[in-house]
PDB file of N, CA and C in Angstrom:
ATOM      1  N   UNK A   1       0.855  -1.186   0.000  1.00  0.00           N
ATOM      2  CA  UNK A   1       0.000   0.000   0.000  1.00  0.00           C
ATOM      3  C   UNK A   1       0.892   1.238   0.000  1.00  0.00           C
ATOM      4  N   UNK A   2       0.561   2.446  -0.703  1.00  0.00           N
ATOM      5  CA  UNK A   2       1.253   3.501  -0.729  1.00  0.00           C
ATOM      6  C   UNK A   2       0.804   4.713   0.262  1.00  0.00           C
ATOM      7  N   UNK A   3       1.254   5.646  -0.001  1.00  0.00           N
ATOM      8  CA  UNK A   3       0.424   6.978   0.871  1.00  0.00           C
ATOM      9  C   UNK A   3      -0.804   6.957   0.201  1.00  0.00           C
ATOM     10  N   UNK A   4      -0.954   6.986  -0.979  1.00  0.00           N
ATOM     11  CA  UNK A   4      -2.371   7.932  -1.927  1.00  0.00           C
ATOM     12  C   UNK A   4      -3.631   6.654  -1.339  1.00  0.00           C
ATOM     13  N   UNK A   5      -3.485   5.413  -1.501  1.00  0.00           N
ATOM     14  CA  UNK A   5      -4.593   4.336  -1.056  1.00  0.00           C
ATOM     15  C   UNK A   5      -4.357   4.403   0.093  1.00  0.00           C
ATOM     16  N   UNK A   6      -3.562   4.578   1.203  1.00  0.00           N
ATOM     17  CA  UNK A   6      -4.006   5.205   2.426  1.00  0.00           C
ATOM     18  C   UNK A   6      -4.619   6.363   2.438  1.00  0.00           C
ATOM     19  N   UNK A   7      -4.601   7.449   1.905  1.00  0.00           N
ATOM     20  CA  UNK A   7      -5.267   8.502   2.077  1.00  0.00           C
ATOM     21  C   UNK A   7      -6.640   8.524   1.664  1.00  0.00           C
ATOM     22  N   UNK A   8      -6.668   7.731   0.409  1.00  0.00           N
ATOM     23  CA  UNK A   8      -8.167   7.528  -0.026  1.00  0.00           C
ATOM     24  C   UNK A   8      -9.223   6.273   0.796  1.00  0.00           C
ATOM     25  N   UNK A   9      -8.224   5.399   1.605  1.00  0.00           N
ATOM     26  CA  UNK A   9      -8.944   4.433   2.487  1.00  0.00           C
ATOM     27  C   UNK A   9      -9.158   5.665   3.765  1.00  0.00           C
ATOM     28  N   UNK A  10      -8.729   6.070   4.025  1.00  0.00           N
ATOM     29  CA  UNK A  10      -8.550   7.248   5.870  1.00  0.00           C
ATOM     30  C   UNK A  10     -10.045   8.092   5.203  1.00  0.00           C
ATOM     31  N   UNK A  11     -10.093   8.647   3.594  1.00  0.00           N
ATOM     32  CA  UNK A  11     -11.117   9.340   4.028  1.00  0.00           C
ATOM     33  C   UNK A  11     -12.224   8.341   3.598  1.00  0.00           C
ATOM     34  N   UNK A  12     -12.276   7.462   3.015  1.00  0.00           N
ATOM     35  CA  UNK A  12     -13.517   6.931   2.771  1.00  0.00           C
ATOM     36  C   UNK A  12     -14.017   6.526   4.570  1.00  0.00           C
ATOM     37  N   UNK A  13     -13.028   5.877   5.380  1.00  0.00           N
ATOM     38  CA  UNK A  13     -13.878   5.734   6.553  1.00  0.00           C
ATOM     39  C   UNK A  13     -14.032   6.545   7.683  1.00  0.00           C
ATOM     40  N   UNK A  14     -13.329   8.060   6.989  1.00  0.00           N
ATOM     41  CA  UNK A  14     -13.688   8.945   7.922  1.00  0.00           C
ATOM     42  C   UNK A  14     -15.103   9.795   6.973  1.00  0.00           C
ATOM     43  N   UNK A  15     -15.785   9.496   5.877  1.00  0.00           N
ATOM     44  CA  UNK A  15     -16.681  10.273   5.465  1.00  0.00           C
ATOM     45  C   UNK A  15     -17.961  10.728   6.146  1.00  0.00           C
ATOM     46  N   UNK A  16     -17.930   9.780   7.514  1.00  0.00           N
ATOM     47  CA  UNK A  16     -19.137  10.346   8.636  1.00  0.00           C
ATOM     48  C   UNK A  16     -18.741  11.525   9.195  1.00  0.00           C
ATOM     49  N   UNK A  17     -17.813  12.266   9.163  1.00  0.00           N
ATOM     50  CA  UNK A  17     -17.358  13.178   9.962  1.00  0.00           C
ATOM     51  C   UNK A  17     -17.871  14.828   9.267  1.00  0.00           C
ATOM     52  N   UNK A  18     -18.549  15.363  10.164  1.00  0.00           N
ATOM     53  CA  UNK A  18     -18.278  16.866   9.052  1.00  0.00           C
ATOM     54  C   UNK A  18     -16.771  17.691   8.806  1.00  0.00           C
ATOM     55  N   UNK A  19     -16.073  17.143   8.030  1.00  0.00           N
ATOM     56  CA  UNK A  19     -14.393  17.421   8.055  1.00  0.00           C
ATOM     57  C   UNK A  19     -13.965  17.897   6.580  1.00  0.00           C
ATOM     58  N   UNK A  20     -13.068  18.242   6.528  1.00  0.00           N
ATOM     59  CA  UNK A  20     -12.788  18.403   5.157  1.00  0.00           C
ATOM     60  C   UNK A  20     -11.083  17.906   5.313  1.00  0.00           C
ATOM     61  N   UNK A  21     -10.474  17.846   4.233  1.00  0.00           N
ATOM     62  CA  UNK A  21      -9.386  17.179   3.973  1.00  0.00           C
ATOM     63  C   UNK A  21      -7.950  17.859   2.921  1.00  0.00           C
ATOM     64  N   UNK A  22      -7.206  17.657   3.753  1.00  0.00           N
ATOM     65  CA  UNK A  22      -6.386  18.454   2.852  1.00  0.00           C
ATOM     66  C   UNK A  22      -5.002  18.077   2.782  1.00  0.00           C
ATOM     67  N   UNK A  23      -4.431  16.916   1.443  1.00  0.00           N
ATOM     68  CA  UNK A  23      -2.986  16.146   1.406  1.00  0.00           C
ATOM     69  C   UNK A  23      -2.151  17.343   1.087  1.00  0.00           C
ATOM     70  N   UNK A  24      -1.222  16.763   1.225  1.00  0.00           N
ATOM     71  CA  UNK A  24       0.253  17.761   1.305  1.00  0.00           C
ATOM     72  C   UNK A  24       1.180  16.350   0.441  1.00  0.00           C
ATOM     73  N   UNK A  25       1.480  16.443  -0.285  1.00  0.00           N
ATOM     74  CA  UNK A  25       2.330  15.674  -1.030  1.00  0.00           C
ATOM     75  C   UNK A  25       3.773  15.671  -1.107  1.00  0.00           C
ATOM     76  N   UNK A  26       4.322  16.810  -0.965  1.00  0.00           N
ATOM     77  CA  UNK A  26       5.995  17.185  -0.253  1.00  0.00           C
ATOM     78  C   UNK A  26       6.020  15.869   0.873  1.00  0.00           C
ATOM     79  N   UNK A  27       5.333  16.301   1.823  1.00  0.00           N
ATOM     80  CA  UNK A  27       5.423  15.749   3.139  1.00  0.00           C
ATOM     81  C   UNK A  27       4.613  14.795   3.410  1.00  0.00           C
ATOM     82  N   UNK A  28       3.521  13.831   2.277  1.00  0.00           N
ATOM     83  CA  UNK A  28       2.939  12.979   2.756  1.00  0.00           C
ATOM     84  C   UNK A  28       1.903  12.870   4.136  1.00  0.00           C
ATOM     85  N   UNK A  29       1.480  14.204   4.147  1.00  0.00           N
ATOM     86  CA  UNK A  29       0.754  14.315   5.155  1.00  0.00           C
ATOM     87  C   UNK A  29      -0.703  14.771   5.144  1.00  0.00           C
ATOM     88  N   UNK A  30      -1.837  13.872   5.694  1.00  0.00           N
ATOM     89  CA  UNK A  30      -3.069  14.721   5.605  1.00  0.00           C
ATOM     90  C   UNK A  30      -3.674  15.309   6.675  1.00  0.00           C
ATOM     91  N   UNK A  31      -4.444  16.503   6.450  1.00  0.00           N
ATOM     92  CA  UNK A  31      -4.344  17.288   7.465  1.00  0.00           C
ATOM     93  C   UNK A  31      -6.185  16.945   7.324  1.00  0.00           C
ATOM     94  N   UNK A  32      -6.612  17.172   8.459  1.00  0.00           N
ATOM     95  CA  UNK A  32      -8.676  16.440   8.796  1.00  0.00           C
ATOM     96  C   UNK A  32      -8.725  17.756   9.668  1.00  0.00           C
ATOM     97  N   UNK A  33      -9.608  18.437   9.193  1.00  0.00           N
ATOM     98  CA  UNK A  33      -9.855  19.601   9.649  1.00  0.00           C
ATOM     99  C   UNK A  33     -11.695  19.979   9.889  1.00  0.00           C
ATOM    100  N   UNK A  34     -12.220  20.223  11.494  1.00  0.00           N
ATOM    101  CA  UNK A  34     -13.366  20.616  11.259  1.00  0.00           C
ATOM    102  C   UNK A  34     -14.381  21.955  10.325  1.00  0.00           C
ATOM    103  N   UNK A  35     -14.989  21.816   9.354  1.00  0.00           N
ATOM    104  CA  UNK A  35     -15.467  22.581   8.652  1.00  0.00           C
ATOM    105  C   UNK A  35     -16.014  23.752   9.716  1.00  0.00           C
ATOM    106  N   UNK A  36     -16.544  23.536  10.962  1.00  0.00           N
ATOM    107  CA  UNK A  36     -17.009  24.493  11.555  1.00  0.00           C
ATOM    108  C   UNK A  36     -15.978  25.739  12.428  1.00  0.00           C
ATOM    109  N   UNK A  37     -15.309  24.602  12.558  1.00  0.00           N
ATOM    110  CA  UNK A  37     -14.342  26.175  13.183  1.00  0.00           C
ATOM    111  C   UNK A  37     -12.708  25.905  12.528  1.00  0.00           C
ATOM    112  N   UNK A  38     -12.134  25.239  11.639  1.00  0.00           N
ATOM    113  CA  UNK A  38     -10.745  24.779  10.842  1.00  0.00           C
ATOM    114  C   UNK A  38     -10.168  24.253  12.370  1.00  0.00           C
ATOM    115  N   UNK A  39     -10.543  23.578  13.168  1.00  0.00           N
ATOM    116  CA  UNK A  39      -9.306  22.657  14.277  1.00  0.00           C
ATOM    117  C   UNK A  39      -9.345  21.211  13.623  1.00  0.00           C
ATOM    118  N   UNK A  40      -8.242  21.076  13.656  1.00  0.00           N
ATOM    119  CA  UNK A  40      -7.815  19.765  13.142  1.00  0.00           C
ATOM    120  C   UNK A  40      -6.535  19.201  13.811  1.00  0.00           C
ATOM    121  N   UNK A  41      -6.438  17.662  12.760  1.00  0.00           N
ATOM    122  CA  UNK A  41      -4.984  17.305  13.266  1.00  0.00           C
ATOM    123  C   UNK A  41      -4.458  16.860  11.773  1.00  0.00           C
ATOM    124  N   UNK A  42      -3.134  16.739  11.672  1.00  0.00           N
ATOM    125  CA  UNK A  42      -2.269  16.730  10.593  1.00  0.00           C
ATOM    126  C   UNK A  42      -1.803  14.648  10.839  1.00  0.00           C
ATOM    127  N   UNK A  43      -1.725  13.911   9.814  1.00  0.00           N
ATOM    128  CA  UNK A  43      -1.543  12.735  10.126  1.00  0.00           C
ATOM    129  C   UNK A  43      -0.332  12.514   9.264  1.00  0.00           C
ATOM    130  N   UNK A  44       0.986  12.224   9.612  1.00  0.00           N
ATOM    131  CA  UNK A  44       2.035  11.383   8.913  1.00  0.00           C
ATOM    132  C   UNK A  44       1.637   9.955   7.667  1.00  0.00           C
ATOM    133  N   UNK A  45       1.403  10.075   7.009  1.00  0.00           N
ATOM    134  CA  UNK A  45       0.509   8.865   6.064  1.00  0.00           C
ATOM    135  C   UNK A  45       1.919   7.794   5.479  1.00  0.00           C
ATOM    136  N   UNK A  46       2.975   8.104   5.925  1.00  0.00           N
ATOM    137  CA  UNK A  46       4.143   7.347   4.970  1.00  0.00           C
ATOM    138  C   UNK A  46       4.378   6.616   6.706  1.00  0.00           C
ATOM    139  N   UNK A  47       4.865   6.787   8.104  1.00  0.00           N
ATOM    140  CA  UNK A  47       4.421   6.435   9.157  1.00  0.00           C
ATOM    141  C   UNK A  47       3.285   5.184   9.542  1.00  0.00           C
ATOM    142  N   UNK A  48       2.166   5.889   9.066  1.00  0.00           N
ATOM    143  CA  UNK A  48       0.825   4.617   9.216  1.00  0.00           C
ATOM    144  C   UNK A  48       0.807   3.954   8.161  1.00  0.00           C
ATOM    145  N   UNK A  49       1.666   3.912   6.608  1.00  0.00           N
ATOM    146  CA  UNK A  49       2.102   2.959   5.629  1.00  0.00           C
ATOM    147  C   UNK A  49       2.779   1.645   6.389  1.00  0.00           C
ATOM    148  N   UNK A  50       3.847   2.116   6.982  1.00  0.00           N
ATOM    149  CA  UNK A  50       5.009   1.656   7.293  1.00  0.00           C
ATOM    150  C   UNK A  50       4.784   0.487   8.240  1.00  0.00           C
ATOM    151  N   UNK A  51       3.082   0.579   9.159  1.00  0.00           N
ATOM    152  CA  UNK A  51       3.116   0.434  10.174  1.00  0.00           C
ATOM    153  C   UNK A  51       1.494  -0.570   9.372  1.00  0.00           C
ATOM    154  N   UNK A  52       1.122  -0.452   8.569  1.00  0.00           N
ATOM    155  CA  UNK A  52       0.508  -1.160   7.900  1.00  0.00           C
ATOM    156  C   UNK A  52       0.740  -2.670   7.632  1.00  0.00           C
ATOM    157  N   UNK A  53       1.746  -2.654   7.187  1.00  0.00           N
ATOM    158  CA  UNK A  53       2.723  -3.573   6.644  1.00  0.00           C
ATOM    159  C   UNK A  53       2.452  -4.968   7.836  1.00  0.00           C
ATOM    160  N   UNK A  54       2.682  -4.616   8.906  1.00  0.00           N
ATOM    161  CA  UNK A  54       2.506  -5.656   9.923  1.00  0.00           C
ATOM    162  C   UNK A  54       1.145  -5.600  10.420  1.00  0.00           C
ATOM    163  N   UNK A  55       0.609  -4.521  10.776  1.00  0.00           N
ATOM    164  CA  UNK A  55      -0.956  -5.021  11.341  1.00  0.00           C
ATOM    165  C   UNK A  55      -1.935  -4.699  10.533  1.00  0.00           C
ATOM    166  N   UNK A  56      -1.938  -4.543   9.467  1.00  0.00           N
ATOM    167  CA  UNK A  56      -2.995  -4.164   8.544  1.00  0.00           C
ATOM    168  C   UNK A  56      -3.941  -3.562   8.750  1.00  0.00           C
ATOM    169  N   UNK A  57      -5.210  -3.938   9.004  1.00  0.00           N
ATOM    170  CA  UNK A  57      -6.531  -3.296   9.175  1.00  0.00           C
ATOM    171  C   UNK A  57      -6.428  -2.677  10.567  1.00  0.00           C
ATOM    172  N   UNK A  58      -6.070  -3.597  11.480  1.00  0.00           N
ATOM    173  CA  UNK A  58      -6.159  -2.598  12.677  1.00  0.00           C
ATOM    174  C   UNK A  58      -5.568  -1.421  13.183  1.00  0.00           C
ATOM    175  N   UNK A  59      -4.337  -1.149  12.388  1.00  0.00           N
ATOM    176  CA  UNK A  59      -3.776   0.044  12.695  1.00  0.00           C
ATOM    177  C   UNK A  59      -4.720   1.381  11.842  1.00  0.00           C
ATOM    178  N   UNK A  60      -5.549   1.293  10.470  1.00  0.00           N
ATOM    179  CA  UNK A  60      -6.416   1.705   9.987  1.00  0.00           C
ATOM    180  C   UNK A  60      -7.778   1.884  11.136  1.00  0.00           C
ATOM    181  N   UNK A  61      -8.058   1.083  11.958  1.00  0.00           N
ATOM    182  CA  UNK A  61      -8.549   1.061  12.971  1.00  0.00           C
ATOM    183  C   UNK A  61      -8.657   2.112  13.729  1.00  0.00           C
ATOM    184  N   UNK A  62      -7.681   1.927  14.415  1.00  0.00           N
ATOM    185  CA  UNK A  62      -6.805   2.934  15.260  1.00  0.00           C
ATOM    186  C   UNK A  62      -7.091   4.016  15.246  1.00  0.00           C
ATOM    187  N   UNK A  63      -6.088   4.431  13.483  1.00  0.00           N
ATOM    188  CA  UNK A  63      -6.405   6.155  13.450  1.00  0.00           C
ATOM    189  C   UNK A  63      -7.678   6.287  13.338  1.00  0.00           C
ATOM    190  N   UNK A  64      -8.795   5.787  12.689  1.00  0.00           N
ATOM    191  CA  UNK A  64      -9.422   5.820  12.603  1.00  0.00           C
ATOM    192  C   UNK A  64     -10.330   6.390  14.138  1.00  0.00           C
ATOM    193  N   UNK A  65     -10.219   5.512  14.919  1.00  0.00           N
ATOM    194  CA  UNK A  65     -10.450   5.429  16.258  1.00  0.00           C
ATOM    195  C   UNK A  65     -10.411   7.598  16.636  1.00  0.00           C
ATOM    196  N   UNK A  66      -8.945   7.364  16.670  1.00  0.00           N
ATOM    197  CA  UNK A  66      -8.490   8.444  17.276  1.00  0.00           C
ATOM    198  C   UNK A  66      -8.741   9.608  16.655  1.00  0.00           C
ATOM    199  N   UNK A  67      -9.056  10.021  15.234  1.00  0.00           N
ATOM    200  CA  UNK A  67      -9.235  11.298  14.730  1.00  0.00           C
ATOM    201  C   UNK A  67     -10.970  11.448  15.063  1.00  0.00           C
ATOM    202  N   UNK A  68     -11.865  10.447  15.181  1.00  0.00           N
ATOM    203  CA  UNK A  68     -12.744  10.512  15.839  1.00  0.00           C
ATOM    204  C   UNK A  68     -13.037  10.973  17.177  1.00  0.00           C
ATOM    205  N   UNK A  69     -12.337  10.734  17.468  1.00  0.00           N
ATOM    206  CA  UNK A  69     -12.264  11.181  19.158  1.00  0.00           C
ATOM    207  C   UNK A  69     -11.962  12.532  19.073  1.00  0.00           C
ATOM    208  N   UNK A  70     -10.410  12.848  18.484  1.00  0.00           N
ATOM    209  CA  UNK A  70     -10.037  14.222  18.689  1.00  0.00           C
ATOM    210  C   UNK A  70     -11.039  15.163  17.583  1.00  0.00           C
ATOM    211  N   UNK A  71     -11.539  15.171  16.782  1.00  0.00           N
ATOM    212  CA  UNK A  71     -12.113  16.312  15.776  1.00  0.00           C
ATOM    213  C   UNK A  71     -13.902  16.526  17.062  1.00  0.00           C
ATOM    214  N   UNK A  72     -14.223  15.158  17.802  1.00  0.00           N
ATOM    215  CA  UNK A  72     -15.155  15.321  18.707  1.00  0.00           C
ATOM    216  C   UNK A  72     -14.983  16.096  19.626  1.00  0.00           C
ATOM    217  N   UNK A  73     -13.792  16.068  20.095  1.00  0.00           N
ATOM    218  CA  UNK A  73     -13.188  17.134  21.520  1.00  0.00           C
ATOM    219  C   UNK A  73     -12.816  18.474  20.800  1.00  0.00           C
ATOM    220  N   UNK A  74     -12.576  18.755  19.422  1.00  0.00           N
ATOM    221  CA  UNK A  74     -12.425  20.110  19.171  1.00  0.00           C
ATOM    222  C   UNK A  74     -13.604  20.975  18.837  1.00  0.00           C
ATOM    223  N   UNK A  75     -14.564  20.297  18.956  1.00  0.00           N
ATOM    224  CA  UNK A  75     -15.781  21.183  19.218  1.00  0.00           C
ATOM    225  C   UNK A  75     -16.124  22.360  19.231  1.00  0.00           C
ATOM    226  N   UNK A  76     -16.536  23.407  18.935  1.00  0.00           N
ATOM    227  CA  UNK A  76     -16.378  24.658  19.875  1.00  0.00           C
ATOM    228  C   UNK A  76     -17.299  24.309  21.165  1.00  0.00           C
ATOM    229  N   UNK A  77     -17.184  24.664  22.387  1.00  0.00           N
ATOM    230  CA  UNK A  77     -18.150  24.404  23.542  1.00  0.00           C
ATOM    231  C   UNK A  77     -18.492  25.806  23.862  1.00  0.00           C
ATOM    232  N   UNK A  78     -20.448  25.744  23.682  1.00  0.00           N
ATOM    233  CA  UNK A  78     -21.169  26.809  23.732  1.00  0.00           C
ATOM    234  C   UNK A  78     -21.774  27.255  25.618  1.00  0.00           C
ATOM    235  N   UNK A  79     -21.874  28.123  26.099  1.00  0.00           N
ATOM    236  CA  UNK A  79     -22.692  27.898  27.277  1.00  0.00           C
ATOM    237  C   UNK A  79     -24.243  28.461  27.102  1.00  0.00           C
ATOM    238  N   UNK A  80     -24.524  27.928  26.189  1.00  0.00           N
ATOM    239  CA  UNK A  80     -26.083  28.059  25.611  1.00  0.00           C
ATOM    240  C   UNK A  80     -27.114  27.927  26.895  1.00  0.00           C
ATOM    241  N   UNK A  81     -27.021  26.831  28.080  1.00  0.00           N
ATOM    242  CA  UNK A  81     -27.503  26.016  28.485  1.00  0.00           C
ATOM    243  C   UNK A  81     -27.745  27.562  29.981  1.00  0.00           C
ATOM    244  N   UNK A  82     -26.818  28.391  30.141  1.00  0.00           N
ATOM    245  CA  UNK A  82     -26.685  29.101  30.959  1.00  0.00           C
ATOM    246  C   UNK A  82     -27.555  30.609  30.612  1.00  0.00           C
ATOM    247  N   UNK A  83     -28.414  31.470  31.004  1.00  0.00           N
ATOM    248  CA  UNK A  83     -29.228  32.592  30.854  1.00  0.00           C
ATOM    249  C   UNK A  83     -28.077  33.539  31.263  1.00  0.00           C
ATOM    250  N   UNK A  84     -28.659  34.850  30.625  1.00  0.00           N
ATOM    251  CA  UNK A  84     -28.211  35.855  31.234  1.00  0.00           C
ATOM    252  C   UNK A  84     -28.288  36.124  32.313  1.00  0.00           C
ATOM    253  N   UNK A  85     -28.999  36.006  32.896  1.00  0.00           N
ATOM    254  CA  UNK A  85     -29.110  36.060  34.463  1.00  0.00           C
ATOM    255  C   UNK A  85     -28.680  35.620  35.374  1.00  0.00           C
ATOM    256  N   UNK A  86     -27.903  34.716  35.004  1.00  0.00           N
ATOM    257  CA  UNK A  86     -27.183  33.298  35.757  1.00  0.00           C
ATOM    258  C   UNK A  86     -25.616  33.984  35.849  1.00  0.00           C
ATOM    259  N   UNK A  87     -25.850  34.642  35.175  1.00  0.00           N
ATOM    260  CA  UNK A  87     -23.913  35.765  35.049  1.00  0.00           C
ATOM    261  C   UNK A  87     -24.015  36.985  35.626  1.00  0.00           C
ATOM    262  N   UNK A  88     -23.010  36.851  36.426  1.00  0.00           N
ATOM    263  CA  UNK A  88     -22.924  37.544  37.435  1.00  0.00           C
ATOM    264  C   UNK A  88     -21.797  38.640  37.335  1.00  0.00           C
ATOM    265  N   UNK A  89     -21.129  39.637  37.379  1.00  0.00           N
ATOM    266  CA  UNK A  89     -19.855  40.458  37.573  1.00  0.00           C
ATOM    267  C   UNK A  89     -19.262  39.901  38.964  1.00  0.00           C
ATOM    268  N   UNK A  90     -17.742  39.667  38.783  1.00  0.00           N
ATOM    269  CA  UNK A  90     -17.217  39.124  40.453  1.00  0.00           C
ATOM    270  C   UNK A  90     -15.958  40.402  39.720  1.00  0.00           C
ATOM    271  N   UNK A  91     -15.531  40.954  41.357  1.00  0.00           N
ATOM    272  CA  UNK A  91     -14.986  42.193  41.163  1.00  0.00           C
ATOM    273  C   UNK A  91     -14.118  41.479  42.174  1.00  0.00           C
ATOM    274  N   UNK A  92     -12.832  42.018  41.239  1.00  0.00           N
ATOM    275  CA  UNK A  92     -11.679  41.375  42.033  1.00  0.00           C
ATOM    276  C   UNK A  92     -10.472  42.452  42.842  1.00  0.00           C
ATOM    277  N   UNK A  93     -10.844  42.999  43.950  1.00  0.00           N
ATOM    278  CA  UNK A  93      -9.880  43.969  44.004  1.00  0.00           C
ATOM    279  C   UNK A  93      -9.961  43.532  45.868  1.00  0.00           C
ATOM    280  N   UNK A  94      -8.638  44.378  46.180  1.00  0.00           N
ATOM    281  CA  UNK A  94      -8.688  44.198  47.384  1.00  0.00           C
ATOM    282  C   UNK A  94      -9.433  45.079  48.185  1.00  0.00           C
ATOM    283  N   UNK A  95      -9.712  46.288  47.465  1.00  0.00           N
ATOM    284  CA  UNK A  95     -10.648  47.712  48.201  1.00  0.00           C
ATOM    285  C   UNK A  95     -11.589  48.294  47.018  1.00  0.00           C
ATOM    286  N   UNK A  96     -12.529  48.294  47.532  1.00  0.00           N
ATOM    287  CA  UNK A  96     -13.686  48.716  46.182  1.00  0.00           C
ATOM    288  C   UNK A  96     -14.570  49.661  46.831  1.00  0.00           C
ATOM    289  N   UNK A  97     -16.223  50.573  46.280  1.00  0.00           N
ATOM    290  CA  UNK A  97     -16.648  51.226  46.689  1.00  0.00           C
ATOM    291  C   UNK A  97     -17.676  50.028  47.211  1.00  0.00           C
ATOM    292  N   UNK A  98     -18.644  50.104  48.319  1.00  0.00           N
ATOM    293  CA  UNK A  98     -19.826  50.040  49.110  1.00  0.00           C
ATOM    294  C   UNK A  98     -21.239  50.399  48.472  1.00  0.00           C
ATOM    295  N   UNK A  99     -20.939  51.427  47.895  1.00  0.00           N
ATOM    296  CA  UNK A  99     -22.103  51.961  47.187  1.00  0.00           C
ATOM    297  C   UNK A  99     -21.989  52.578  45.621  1.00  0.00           C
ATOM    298  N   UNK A 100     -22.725  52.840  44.977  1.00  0.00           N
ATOM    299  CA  UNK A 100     -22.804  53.375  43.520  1.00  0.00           C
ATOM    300  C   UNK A 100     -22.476  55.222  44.325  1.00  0.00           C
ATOM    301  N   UNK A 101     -22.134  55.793  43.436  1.00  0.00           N
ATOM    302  CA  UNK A 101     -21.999  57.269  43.264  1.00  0.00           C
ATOM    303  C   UNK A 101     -23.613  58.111  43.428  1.00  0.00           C
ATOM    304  N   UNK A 102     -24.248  56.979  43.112  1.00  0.00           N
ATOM    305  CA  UNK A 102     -25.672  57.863  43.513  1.00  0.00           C
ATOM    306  C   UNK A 102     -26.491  57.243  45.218  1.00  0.00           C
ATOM    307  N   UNK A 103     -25.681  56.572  45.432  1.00  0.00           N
ATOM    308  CA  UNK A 103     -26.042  55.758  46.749  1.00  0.00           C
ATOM    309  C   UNK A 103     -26.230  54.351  46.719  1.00  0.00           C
ATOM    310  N   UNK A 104     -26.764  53.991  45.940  1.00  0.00           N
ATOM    311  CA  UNK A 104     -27.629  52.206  46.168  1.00  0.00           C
ATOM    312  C   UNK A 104     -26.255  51.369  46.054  1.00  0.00           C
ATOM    313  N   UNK A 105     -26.498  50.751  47.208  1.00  0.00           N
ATOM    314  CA  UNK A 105     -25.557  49.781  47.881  1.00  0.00           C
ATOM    315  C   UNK A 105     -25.561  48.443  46.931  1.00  0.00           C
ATOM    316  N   UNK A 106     -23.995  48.249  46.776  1.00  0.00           N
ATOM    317  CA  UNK A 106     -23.651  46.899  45.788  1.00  0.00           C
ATOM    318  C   UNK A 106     -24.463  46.035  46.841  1.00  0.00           C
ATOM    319  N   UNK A 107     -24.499  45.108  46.396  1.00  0.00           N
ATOM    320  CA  UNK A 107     -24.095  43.255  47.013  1.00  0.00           C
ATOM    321  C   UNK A 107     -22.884  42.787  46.799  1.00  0.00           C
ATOM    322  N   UNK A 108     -22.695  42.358  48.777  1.00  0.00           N
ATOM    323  CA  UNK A 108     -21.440  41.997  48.393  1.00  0.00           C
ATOM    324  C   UNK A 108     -21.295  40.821  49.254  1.00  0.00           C
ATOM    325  N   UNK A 109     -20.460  39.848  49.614  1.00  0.00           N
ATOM    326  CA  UNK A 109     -20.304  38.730  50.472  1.00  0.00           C
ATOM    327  C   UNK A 109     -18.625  38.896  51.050  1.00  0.00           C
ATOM    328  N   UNK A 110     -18.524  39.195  52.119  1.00  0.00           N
ATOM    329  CA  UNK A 110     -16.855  39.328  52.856  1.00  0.00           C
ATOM    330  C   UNK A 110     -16.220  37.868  52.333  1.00  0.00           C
ATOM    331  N   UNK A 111     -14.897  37.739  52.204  1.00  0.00           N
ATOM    332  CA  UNK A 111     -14.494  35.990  51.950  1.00  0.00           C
ATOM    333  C   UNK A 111     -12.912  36.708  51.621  1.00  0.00           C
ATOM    334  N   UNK A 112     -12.455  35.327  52.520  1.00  0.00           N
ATOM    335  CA  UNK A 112     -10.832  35.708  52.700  1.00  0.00           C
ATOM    336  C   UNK A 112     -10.430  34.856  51.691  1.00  0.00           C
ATOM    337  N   UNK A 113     -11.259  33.443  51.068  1.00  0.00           N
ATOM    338  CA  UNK A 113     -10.420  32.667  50.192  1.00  0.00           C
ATOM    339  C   UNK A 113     -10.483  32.750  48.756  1.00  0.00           C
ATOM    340  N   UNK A 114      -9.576  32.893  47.851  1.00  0.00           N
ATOM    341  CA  UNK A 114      -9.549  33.234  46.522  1.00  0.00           C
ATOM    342  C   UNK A 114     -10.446  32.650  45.990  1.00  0.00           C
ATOM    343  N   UNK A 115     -10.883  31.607  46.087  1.00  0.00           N
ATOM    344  CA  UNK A 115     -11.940  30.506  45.518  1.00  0.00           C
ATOM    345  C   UNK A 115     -13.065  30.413  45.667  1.00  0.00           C
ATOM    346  N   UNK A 116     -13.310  30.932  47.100  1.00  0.00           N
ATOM    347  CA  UNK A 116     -14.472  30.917  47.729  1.00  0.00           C
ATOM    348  C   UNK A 116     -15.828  31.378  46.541  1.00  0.00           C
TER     349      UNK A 116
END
């Protein structure tokens, strides 16, 4: 097997993915990139040739396995799930005002621990 029938086997069984694809032929490398925000990973294809040779399908497996996983974790993560209201201002200073300039008193909670 060469790079090019690895590359054309990697995307036929990555075609569930919303990804797009992009070989590099200098360097034998394909790069699987999410269409929604371009995070991806770049794959050595002369490497997973090499490595073919002895385990065949399952190392196809594998990557397979793993660019699944990672293009899943590059996600963008939304906090949709959270209202405006639920966000709060936390004011980080060691001395602040008590009240607004026209009087009406912040809310505030005393706390010695950074975390708290």
């Amino acid at each position: 097997m060469n790079t090019f029938q690895m590359r054309d086997k990697l995307k036929e069984r990555l075609s569930h993915l919303d990804v797009e694809f992009k070989f590099n032929r200098e360097e034998e490398t394909l790069r699987i990139y999410r269409t929604d925000n371009n995070k991806g990973i770049t794959i050595k294809l002369n490497a997973i040739v090499a490595k073919y040779e002895d385990k065949k399908e399952k190392i196809v497996d594998e990557i397979v396995y793993y660019v699944d996983e990672a293009i899943a974790q590059m996600a963008d993560k939304t906090l949709e799930s959270i209202s405006s209201s639920q966000i709060m201002p936390v004011i980080r200073a060691t001395s602040f005002d008590k009240k607004t300039k026209q009087g009406v008193p912040f809310i505030y909670d005393e706390h010695t621990a950074e975390t708290a």
